[in-house]
Protein backbone atom coordinates (compact mmCIF):
# COMPACT_ATOMS: atom_id res chain seq x y z
CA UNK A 1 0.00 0.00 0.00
CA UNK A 2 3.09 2.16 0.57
CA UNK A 3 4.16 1.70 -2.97
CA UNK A 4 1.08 2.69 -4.24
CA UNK A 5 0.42 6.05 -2.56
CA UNK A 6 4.39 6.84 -3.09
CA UNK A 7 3.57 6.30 -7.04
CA UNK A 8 0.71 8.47 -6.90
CA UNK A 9 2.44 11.13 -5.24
CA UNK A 10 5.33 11.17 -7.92
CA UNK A 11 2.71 11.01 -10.58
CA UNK A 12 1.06 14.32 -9.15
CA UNK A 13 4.23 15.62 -8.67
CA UNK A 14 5.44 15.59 -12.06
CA UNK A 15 2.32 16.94 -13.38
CA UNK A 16 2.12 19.64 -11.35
CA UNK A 17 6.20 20.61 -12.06
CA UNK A 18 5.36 20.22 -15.84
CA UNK A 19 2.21 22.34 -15.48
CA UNK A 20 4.13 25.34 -13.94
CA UNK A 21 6.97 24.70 -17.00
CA UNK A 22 4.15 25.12 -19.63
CA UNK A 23 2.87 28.07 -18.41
CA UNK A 24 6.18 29.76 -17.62
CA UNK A 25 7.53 29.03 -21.15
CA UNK A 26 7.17 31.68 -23.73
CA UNK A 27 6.85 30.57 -27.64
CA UNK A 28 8.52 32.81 -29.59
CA UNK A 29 9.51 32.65 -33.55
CA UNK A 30 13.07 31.13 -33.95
CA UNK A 31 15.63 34.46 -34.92
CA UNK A 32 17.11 34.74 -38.05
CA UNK A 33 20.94 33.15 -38.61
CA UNK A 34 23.25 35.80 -37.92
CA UNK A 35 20.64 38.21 -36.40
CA UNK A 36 20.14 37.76 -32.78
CA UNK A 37 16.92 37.88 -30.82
CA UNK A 38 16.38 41.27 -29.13
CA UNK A 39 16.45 39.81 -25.74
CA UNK A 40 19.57 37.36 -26.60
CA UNK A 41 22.28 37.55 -24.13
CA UNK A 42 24.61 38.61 -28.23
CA UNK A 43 22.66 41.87 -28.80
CA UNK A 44 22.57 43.02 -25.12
CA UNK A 45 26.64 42.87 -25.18
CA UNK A 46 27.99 45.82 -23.02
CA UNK A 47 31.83 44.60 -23.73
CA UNK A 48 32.88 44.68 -27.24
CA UNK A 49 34.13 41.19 -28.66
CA UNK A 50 37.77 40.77 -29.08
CA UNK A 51 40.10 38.97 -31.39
CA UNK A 52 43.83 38.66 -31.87
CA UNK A 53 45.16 37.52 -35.39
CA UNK A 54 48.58 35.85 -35.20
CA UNK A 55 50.96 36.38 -38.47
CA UNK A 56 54.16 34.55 -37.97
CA UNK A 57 55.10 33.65 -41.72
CA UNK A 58 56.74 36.04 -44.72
CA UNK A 59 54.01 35.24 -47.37
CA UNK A 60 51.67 37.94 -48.60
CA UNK A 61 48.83 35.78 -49.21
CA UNK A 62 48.16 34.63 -45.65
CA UNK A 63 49.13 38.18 -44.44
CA UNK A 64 46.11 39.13 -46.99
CA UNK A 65 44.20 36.45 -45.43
CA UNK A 66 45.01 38.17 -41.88
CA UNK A 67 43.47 41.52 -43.27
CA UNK A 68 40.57 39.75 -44.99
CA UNK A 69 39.63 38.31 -41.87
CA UNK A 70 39.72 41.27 -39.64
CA UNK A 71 37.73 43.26 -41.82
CA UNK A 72 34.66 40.74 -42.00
CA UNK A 73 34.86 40.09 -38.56
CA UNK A 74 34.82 43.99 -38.00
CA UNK A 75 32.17 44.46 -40.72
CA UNK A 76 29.91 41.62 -39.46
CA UNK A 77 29.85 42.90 -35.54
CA UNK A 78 29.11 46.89 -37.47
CA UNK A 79 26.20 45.45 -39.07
CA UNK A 80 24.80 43.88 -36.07
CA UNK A 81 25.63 47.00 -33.47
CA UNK A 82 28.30 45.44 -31.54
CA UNK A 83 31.69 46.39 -30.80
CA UNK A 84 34.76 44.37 -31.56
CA UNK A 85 38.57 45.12 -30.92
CA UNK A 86 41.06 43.68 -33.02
CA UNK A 87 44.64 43.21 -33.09
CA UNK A 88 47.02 41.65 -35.20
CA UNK A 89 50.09 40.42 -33.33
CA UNK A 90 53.34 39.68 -35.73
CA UNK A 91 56.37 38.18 -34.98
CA UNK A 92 59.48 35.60 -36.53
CA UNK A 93 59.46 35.93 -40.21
CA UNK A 94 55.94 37.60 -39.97
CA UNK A 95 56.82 40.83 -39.12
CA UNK A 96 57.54 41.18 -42.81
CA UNK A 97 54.24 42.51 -42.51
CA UNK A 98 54.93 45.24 -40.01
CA UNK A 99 58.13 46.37 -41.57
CA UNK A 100 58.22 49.64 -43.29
CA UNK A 101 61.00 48.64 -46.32
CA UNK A 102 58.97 44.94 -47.18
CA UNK A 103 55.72 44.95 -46.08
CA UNK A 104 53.81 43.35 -49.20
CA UNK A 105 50.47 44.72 -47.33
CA UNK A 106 51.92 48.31 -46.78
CA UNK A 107 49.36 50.43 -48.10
CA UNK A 108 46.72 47.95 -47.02
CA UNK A 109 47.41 48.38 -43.17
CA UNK A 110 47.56 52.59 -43.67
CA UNK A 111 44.06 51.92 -45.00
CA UNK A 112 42.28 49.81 -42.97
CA UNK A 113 43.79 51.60 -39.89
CA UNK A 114 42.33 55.04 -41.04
CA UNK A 115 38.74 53.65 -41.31
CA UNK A 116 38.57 51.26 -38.24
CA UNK A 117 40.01 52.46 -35.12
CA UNK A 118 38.79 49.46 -32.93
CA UNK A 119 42.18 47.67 -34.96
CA UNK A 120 45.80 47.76 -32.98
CA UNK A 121 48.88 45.84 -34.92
CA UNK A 122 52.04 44.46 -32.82
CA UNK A 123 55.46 44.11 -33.80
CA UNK A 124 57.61 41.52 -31.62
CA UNK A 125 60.41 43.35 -30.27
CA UNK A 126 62.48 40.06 -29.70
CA UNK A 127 62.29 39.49 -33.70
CA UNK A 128 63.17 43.26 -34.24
CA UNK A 129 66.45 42.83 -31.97
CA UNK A 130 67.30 39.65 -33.88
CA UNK A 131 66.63 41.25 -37.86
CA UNK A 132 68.42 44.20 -36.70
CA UNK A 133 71.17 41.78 -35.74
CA UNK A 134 71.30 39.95 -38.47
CA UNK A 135 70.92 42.63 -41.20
CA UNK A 136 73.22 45.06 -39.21
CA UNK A 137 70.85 47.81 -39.56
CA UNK A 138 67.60 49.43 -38.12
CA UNK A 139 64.53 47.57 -39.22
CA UNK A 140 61.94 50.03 -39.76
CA UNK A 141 58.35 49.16 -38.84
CA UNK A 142 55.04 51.02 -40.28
CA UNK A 143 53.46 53.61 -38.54
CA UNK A 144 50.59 51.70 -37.37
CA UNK A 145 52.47 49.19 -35.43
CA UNK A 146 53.74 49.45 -32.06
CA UNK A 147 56.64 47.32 -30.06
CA UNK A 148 55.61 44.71 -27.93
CA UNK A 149 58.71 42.89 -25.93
CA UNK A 150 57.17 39.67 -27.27
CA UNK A 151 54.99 38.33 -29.74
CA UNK A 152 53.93 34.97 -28.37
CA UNK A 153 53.56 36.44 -25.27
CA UNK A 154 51.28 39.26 -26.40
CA UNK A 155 49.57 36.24 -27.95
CA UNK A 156 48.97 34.25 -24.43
CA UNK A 157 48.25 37.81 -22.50
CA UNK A 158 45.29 38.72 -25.22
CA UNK A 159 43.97 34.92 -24.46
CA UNK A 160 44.37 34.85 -20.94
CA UNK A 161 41.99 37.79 -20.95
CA UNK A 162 39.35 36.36 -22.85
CA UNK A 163 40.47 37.24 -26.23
CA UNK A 164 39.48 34.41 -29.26
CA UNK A 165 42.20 33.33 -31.32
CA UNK A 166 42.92 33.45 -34.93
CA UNK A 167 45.97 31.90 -37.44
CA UNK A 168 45.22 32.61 -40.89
């Protein structure tokens, strides 16, 4: 008889739990890919997403790829209202890219920098010291880029804070 009343009790239980879940939930039409719902955790954001783009090879097309990147991730978070910061970190035979006298992507970075403000690029000082070394001369870096004492650990400081990370 105890098993009985126990089972009837459960039975009630559950429908009255599953009652209160009906009425509580709210049906509302599924958002659009891309576009999120007005009360979605994405388009109340106060902080701005952030991403760091690692470029540690001398070869145009993935610095190109770097630059293509950043701008439709900075593009796509415009169109949907949301901030984003970006930076490009570049170091070993990447810095190529940051270097005044071979950058392939010269006139690319002056651009891009001029129309999106939210985008920071990082030279490693560690591969500086070494080029200038080795080439017995001052490398010259871009006007965009600033010194950081080291790449890969820019790299794990940007990540350790939350930033996602990107090699092209």
């Amino acid at each position: 008889m105890n098993r009985s009343i126990v089972g009837v009790v459960s039975i009630a239980l559950a429908l009255v739990l599953s009652t209160q879940i009906s009425s509580s939930a709210q049906i509302t039409a599924p958002a659009k890919i891309g576009v999120p719902a007005k009360n979605s955790v994405a388009a109340s954001q106060k902080q701005p997403h952030r991403l760091v783009v690692q470029v540690d090879v001398n070869d145009p097309a993935v610095m190109n790829l770097a630059l293509n990147n950043v701008s439709n991730v900075a593009k796509h978070y415009s169109e949907i209202g949301q901030k984003i910061e970006i930076e490009v970190v570049a170091f070993g035979p990447g810095l190529h890219m940051l270097r005044d006298d071979t950058s392939p992507v010269k006139a690319r970075i002056k651009s891009m920098s001029e129309t999106m403000p939210q985008l920071a690029f990082s030279a490693c000082g560690n591969t500086r010291e070494n080029m200038t070394k080795t080439e017995a001369k001052e490398i010259p870096l871009v006007a965009q880029a600033k010194v950081v004492n080291a790449g890969v650990v820019r790299l794990m400081e940007l990540q350790e804070r939350g930033w996602s990370y990107l090699r092209p």
